[in-house]
PDB file of N, CA and C in Angstrom:
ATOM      1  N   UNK A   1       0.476 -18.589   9.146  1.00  0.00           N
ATOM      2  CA  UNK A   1       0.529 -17.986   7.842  1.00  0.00           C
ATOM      3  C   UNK A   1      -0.861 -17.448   7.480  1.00  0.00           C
ATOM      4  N   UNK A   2      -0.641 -16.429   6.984  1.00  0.00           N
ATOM      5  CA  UNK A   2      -2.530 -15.975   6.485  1.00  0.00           C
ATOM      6  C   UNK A   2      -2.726 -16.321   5.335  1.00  0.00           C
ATOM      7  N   UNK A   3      -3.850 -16.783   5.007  1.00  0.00           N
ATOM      8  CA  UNK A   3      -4.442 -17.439   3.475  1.00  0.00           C
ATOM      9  C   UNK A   3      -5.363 -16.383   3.232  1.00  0.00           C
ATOM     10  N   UNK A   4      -5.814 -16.104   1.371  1.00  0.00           N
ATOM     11  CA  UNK A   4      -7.116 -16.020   1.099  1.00  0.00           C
ATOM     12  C   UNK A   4      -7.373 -16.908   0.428  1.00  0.00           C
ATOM     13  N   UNK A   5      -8.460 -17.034   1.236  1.00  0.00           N
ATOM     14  CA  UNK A   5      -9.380 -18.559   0.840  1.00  0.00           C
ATOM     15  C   UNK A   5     -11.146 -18.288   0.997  1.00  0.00           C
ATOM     16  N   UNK A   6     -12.114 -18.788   0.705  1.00  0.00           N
ATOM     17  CA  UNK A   6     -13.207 -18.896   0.378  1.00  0.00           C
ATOM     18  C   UNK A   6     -14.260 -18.918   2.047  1.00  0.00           C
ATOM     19  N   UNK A   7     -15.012 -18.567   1.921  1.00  0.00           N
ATOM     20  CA  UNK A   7     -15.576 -18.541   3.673  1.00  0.00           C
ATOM     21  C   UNK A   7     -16.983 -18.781   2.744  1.00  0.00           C
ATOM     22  N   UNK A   8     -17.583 -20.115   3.035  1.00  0.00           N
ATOM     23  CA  UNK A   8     -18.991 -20.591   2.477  1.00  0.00           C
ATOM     24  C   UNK A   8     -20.402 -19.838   3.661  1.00  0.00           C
ATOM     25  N   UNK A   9     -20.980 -19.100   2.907  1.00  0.00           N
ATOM     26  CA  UNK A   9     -22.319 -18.698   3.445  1.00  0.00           C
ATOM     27  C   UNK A   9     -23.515 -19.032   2.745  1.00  0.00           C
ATOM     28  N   UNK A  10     -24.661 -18.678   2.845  1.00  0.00           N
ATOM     29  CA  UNK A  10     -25.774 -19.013   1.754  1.00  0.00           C
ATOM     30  C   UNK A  10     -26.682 -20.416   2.926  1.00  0.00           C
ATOM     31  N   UNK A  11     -27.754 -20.601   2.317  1.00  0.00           N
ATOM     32  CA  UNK A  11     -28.316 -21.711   3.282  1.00  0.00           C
ATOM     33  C   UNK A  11     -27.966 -23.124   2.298  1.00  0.00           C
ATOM     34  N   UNK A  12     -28.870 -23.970   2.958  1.00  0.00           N
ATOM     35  CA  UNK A  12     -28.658 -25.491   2.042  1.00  0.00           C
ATOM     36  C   UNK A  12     -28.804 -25.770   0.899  1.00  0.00           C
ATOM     37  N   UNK A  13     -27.560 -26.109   0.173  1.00  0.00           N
ATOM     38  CA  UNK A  13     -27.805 -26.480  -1.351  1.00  0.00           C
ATOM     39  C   UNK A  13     -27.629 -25.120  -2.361  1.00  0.00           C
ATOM     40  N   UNK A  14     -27.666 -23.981  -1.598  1.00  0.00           N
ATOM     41  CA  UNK A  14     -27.159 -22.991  -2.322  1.00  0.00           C
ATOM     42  C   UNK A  14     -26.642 -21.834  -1.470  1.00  0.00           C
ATOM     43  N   UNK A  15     -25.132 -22.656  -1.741  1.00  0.00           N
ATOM     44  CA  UNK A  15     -23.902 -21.981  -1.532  1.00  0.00           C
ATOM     45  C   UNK A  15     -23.336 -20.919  -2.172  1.00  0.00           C
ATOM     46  N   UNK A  16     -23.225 -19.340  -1.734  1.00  0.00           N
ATOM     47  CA  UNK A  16     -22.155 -18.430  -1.901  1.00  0.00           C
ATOM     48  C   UNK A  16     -20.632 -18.462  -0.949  1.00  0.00           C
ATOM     49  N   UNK A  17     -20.252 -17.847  -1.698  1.00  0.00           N
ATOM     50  CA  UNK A  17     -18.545 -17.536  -0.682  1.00  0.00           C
ATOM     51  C   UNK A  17     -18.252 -15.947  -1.084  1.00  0.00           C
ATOM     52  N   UNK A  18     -17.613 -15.796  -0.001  1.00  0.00           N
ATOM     53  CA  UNK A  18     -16.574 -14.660   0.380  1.00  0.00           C
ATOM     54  C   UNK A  18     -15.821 -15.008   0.302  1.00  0.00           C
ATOM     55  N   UNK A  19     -14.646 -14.054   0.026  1.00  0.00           N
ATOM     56  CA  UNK A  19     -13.475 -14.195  -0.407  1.00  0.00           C
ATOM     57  C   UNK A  19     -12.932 -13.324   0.561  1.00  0.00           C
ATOM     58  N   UNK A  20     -12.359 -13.840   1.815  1.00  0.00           N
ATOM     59  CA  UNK A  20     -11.535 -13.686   3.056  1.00  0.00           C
ATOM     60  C   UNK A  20     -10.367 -13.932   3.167  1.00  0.00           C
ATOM     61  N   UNK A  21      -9.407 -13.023   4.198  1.00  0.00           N
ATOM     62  CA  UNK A  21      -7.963 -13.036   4.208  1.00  0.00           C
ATOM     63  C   UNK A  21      -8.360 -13.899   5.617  1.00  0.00           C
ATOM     64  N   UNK A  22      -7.790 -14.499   5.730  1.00  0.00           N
ATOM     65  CA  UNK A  22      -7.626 -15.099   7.337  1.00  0.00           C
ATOM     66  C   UNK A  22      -6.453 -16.253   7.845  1.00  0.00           C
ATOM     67  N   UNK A  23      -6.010 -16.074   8.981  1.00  0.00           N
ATOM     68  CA  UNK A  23      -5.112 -17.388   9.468  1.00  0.00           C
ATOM     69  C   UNK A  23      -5.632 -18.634   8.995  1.00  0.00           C
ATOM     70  N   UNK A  24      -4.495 -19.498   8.855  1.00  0.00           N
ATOM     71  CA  UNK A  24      -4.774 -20.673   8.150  1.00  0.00           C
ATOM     72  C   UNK A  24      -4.944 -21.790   9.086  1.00  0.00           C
ATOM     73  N   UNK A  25      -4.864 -21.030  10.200  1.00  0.00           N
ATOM     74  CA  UNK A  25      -5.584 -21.889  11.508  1.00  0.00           C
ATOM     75  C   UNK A  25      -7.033 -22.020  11.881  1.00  0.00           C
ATOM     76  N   UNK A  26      -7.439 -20.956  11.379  1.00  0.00           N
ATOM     77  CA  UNK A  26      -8.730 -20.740  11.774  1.00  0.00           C
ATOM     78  C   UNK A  26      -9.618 -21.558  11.031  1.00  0.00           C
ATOM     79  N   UNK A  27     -11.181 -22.180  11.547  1.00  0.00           N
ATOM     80  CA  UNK A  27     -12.003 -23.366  10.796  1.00  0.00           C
ATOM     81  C   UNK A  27     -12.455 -22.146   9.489  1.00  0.00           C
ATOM     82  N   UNK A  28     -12.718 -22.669   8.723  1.00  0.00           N
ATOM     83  CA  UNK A  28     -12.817 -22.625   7.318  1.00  0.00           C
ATOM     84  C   UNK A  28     -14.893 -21.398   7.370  1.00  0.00           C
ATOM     85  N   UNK A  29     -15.261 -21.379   8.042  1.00  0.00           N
ATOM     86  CA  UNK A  29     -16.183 -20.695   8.304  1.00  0.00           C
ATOM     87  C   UNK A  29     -16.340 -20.052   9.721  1.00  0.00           C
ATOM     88  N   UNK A  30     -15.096 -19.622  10.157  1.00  0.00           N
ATOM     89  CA  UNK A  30     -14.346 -18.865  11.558  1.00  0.00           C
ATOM     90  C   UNK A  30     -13.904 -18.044  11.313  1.00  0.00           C
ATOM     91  N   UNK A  31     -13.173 -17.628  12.037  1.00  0.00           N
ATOM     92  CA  UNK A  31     -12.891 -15.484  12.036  1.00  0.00           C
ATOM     93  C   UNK A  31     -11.867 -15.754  11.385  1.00  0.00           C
ATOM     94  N   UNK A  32     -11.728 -14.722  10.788  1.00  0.00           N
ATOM     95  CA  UNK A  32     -11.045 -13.653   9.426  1.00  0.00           C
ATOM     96  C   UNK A  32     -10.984 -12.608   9.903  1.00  0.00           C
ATOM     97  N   UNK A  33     -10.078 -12.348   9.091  1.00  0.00           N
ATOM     98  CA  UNK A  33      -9.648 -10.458   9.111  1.00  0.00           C
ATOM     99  C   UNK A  33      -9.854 -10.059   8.355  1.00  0.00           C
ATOM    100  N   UNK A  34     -10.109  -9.808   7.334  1.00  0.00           N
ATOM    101  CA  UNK A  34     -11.160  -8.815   6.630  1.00  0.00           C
ATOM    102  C   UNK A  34     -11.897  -9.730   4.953  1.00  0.00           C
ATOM    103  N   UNK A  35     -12.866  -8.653   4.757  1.00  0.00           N
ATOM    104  CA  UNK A  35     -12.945  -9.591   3.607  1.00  0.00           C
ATOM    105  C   UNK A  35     -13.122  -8.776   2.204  1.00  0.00           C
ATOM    106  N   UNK A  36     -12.569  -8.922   1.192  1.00  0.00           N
ATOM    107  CA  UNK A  36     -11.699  -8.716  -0.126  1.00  0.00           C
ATOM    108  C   UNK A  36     -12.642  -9.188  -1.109  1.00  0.00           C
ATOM    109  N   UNK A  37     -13.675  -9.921  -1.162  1.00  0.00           N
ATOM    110  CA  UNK A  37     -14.899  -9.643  -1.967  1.00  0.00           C
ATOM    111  C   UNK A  37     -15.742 -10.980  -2.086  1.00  0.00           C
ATOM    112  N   UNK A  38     -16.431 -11.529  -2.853  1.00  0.00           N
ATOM    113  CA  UNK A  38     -17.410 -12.613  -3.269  1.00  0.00           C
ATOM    114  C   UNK A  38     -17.435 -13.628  -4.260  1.00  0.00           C
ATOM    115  N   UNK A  39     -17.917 -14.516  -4.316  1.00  0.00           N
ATOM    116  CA  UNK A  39     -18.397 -15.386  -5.587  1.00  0.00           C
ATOM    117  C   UNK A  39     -19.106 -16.050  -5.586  1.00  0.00           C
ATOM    118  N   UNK A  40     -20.352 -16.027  -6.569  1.00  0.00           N
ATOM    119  CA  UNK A  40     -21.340 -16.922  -6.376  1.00  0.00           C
ATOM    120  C   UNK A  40     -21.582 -18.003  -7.761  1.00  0.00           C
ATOM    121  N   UNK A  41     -21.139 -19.088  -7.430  1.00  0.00           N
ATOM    122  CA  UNK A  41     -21.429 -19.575  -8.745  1.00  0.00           C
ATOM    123  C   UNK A  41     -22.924 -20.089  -8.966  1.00  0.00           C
ATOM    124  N   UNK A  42     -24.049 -19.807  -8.624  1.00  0.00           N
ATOM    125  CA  UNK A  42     -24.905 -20.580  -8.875  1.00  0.00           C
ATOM    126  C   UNK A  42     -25.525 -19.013 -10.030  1.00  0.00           C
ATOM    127  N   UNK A  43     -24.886 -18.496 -10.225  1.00  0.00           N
ATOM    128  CA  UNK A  43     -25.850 -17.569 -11.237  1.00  0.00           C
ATOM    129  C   UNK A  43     -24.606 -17.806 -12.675  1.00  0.00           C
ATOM    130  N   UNK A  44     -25.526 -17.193 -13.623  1.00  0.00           N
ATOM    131  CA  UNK A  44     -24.941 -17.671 -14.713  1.00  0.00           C
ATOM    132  C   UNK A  44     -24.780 -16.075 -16.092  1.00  0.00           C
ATOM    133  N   UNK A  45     -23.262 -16.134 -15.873  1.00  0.00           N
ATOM    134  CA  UNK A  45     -22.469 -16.168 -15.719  1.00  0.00           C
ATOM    135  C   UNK A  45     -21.837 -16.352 -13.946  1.00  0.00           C
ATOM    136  N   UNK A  46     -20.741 -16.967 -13.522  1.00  0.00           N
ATOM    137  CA  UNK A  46     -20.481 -16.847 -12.518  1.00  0.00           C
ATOM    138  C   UNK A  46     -20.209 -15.441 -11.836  1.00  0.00           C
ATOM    139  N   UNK A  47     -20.457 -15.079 -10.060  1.00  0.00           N
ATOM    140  CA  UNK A  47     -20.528 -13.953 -10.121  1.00  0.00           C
ATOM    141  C   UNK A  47     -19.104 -13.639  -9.186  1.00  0.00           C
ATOM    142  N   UNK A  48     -17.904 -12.823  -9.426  1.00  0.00           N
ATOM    143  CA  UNK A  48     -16.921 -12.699  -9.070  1.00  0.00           C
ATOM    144  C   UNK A  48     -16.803 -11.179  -8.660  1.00  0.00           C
ATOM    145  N   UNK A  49     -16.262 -10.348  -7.854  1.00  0.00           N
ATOM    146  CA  UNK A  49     -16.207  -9.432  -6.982  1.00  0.00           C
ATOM    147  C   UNK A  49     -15.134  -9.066  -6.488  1.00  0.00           C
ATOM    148  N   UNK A  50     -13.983  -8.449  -6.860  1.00  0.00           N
ATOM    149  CA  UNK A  50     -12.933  -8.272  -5.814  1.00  0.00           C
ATOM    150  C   UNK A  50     -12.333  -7.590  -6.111  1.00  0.00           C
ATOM    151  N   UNK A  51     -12.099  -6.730  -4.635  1.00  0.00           N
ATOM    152  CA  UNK A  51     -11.284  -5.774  -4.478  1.00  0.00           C
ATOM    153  C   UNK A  51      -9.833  -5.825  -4.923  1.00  0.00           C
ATOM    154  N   UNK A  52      -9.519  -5.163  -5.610  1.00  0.00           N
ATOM    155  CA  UNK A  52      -7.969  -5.918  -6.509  1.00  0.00           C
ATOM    156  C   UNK A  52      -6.756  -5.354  -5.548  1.00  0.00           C
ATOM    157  N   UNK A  53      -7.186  -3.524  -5.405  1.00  0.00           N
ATOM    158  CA  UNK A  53      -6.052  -3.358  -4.555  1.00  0.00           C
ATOM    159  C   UNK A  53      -6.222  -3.809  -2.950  1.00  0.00           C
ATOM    160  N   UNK A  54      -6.772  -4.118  -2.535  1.00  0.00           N
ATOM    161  CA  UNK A  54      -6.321  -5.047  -1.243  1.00  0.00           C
ATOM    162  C   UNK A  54      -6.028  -6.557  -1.596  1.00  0.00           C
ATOM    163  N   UNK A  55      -6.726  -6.849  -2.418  1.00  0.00           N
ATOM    164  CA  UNK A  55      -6.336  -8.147  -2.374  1.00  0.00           C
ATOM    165  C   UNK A  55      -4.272  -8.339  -2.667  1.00  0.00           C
ATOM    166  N   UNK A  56      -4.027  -7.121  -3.354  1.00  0.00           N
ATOM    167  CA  UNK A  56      -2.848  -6.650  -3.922  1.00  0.00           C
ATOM    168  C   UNK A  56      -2.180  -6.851  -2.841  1.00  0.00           C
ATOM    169  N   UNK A  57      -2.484  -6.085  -1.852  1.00  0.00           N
ATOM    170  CA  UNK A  57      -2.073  -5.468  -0.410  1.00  0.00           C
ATOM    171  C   UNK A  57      -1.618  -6.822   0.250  1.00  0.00           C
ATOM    172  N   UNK A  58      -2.591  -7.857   0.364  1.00  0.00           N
ATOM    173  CA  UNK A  58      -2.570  -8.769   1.265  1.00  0.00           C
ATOM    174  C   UNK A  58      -1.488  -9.984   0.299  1.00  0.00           C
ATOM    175  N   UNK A  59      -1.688  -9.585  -1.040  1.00  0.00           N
ATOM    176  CA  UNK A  59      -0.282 -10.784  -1.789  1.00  0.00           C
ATOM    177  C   UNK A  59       0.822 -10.302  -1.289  1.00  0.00           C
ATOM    178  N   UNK A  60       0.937  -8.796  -1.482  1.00  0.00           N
ATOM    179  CA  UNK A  60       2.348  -8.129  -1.592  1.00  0.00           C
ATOM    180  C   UNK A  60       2.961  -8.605  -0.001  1.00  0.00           C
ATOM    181  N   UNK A  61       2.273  -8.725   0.755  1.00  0.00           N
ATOM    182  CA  UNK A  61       2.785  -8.607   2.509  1.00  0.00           C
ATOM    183  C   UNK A  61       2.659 -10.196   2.692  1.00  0.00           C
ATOM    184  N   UNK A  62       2.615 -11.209   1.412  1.00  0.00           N
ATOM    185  CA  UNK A  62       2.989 -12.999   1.812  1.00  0.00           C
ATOM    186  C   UNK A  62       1.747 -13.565   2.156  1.00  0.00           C
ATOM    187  N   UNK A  63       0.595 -13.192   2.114  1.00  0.00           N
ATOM    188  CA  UNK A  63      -0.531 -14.303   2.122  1.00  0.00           C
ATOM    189  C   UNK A  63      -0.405 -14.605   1.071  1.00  0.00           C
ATOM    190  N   UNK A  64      -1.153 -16.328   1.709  1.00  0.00           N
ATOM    191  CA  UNK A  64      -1.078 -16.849   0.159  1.00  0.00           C
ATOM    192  C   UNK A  64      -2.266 -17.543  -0.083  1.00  0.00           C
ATOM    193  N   UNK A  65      -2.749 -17.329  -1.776  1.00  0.00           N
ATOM    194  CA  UNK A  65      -4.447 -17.628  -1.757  1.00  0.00           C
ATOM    195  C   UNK A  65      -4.059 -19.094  -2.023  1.00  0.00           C
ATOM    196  N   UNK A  66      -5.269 -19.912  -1.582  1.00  0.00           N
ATOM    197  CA  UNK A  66      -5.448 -21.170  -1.501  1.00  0.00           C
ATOM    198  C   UNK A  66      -6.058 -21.688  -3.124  1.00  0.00           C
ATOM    199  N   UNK A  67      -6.162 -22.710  -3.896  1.00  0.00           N
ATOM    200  CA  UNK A  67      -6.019 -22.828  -5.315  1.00  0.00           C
ATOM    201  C   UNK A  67      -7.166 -22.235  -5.509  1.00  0.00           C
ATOM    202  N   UNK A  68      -8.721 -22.341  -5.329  1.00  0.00           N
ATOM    203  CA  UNK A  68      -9.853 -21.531  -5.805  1.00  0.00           C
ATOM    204  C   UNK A  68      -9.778 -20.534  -5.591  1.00  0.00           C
ATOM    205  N   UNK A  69      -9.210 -19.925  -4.863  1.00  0.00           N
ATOM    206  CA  UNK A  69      -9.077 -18.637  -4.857  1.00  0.00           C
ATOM    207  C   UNK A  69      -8.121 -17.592  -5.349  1.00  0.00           C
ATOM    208  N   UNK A  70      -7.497 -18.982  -5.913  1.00  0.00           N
ATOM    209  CA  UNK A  70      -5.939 -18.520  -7.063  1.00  0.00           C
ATOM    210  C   UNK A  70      -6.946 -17.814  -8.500  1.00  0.00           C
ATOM    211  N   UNK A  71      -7.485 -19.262  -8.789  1.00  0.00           N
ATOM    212  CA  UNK A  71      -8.136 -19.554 -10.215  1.00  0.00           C
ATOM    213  C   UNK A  71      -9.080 -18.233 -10.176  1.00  0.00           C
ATOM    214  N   UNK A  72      -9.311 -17.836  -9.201  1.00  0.00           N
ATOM    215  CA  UNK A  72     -10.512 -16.316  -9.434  1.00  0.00           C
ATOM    216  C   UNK A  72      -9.592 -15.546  -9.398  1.00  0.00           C
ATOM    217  N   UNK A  73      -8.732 -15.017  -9.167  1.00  0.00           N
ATOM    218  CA  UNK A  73      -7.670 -14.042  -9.073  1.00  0.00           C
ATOM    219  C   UNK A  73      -7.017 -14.220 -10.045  1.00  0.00           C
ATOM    220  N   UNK A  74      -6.992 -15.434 -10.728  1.00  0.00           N
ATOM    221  CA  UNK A  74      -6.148 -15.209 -12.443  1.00  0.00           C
ATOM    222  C   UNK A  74      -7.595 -14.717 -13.312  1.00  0.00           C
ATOM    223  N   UNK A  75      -8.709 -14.955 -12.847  1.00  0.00           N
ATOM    224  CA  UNK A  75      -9.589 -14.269 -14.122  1.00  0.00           C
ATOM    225  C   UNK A  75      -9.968 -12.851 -14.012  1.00  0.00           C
ATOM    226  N   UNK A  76      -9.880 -12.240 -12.577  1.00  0.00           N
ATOM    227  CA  UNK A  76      -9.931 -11.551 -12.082  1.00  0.00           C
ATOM    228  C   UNK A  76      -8.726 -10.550 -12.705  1.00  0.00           C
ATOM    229  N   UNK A  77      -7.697 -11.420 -13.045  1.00  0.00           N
ATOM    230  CA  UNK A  77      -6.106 -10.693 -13.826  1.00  0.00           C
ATOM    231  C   UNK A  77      -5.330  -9.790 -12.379  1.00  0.00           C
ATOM    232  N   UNK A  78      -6.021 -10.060 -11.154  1.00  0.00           N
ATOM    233  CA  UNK A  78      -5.162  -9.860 -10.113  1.00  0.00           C
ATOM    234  C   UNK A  78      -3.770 -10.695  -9.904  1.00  0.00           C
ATOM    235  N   UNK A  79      -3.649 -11.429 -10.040  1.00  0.00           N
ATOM    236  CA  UNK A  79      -2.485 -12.808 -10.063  1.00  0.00           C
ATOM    237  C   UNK A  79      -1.587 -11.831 -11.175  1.00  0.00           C
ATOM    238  N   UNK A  80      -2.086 -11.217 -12.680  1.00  0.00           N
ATOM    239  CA  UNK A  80      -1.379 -10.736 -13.298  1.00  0.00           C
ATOM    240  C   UNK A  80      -0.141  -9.465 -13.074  1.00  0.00           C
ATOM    241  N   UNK A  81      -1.065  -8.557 -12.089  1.00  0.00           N
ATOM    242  CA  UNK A  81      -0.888  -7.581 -12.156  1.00  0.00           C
ATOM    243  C   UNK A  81       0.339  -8.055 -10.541  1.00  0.00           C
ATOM    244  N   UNK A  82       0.319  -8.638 -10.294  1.00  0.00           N
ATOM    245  CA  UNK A  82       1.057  -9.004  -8.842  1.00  0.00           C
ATOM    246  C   UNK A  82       2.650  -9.739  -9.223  1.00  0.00           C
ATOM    247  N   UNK A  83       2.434 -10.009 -10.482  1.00  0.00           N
ATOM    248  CA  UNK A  83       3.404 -11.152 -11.138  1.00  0.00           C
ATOM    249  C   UNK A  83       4.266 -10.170 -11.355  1.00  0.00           C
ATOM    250  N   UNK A  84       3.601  -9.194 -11.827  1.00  0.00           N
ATOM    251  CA  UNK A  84       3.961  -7.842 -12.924  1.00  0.00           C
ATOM    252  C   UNK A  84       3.646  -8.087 -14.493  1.00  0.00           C
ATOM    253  N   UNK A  85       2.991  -8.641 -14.793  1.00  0.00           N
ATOM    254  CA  UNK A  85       2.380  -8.507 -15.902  1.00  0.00           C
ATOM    255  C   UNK A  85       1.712  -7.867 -16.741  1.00  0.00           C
ATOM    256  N   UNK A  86       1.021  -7.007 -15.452  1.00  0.00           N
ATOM    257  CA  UNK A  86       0.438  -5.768 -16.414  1.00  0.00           C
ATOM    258  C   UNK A  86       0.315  -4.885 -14.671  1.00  0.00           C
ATOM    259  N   UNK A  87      -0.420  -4.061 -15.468  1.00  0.00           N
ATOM    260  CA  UNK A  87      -0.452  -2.580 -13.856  1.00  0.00           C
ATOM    261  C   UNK A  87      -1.977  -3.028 -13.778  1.00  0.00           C
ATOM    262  N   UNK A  88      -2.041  -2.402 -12.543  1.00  0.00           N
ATOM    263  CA  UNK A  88      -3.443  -2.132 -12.095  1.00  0.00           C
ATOM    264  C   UNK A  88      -3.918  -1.018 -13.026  1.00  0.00           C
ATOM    265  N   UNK A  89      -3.822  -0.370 -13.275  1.00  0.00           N
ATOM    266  CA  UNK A  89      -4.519   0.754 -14.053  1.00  0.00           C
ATOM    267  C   UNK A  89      -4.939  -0.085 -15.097  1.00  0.00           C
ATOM    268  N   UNK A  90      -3.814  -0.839 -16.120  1.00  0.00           N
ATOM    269  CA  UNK A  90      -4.544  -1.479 -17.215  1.00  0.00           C
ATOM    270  C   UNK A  90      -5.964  -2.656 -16.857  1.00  0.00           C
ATOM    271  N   UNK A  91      -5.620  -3.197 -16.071  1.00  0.00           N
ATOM    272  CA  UNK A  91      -6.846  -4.129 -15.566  1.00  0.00           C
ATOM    273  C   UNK A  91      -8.250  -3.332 -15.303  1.00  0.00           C
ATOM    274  N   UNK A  92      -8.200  -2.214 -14.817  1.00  0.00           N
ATOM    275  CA  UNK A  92      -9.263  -1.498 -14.035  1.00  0.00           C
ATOM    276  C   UNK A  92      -9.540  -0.881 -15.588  1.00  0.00           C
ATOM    277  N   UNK A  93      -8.936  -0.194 -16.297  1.00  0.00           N
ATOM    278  CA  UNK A  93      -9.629   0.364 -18.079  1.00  0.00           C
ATOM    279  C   UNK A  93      -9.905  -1.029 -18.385  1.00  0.00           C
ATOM    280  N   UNK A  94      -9.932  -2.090 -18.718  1.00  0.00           N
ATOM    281  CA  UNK A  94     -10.130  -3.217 -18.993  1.00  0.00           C
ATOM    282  C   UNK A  94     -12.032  -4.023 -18.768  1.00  0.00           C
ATOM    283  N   UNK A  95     -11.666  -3.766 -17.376  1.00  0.00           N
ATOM    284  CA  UNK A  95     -13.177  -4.292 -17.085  1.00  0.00           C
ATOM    285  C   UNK A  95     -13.033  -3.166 -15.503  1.00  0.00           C
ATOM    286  N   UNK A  96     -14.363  -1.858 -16.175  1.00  0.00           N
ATOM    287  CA  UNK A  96     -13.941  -1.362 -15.279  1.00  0.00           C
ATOM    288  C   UNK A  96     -15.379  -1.261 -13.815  1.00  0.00           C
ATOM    289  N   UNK A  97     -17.019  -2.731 -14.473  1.00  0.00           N
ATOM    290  CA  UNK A  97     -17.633  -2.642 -13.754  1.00  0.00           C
ATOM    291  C   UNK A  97     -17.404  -3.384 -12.602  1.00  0.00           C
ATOM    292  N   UNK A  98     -16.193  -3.993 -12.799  1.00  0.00           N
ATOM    293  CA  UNK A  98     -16.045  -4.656 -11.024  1.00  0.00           C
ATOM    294  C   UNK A  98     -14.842  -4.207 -10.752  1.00  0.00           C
ATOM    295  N   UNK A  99     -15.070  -4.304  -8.931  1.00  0.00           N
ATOM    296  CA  UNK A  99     -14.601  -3.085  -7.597  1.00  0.00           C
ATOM    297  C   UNK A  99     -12.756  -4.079  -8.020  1.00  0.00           C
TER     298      UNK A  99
END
């Protein structure tokens, strides 16, 4: 099954992630197939990044994001727009400085 789930980079003690589509076989900082954007929480506000229509792409075709990577995709209002809750167009007039 393919997940998006979190791929930890950054050195010791300060951790970023990517936000990667990948088999749910693969180790947790191992190959992926592509990657769908970022988050860094050590800055303040937290820093969130993502490509909405692929990430779209990769819900619509049955991956399934793993819970942190749910919880950014509901603030993100990607989760919304997938539910059908609202369109992509409204999300993107909404907040339109992230990709």
């Amino acid at each position: 099954m393919v997940r998006i789930r979190l791929l930890r980079v950054g050195s010791i003690r300060q951790p970023s992630y990517r936000i990667v589509v990948a088999d749910q076989r693969s180790p947790r900082d191992g190959r992926f197939i592509e990657t769908i954007g970022h988050f860094n929480p050590r800055t303040e506000p937290n820093t969130i990044v993502v490509d909405r229509e692929r990430a779209l792409h990769w819900l619509k075709r049955g991956a399934q994001p793993s819970d942190a990577v749910n919880r950014l995709l509901e603030k993100t209002e990607v989760m919304a727009v997938h539910r059908g809750e609202k369109t992509l167009e409204e999300v993107m007039a909404e907040s339109p400085a992230q990709a």
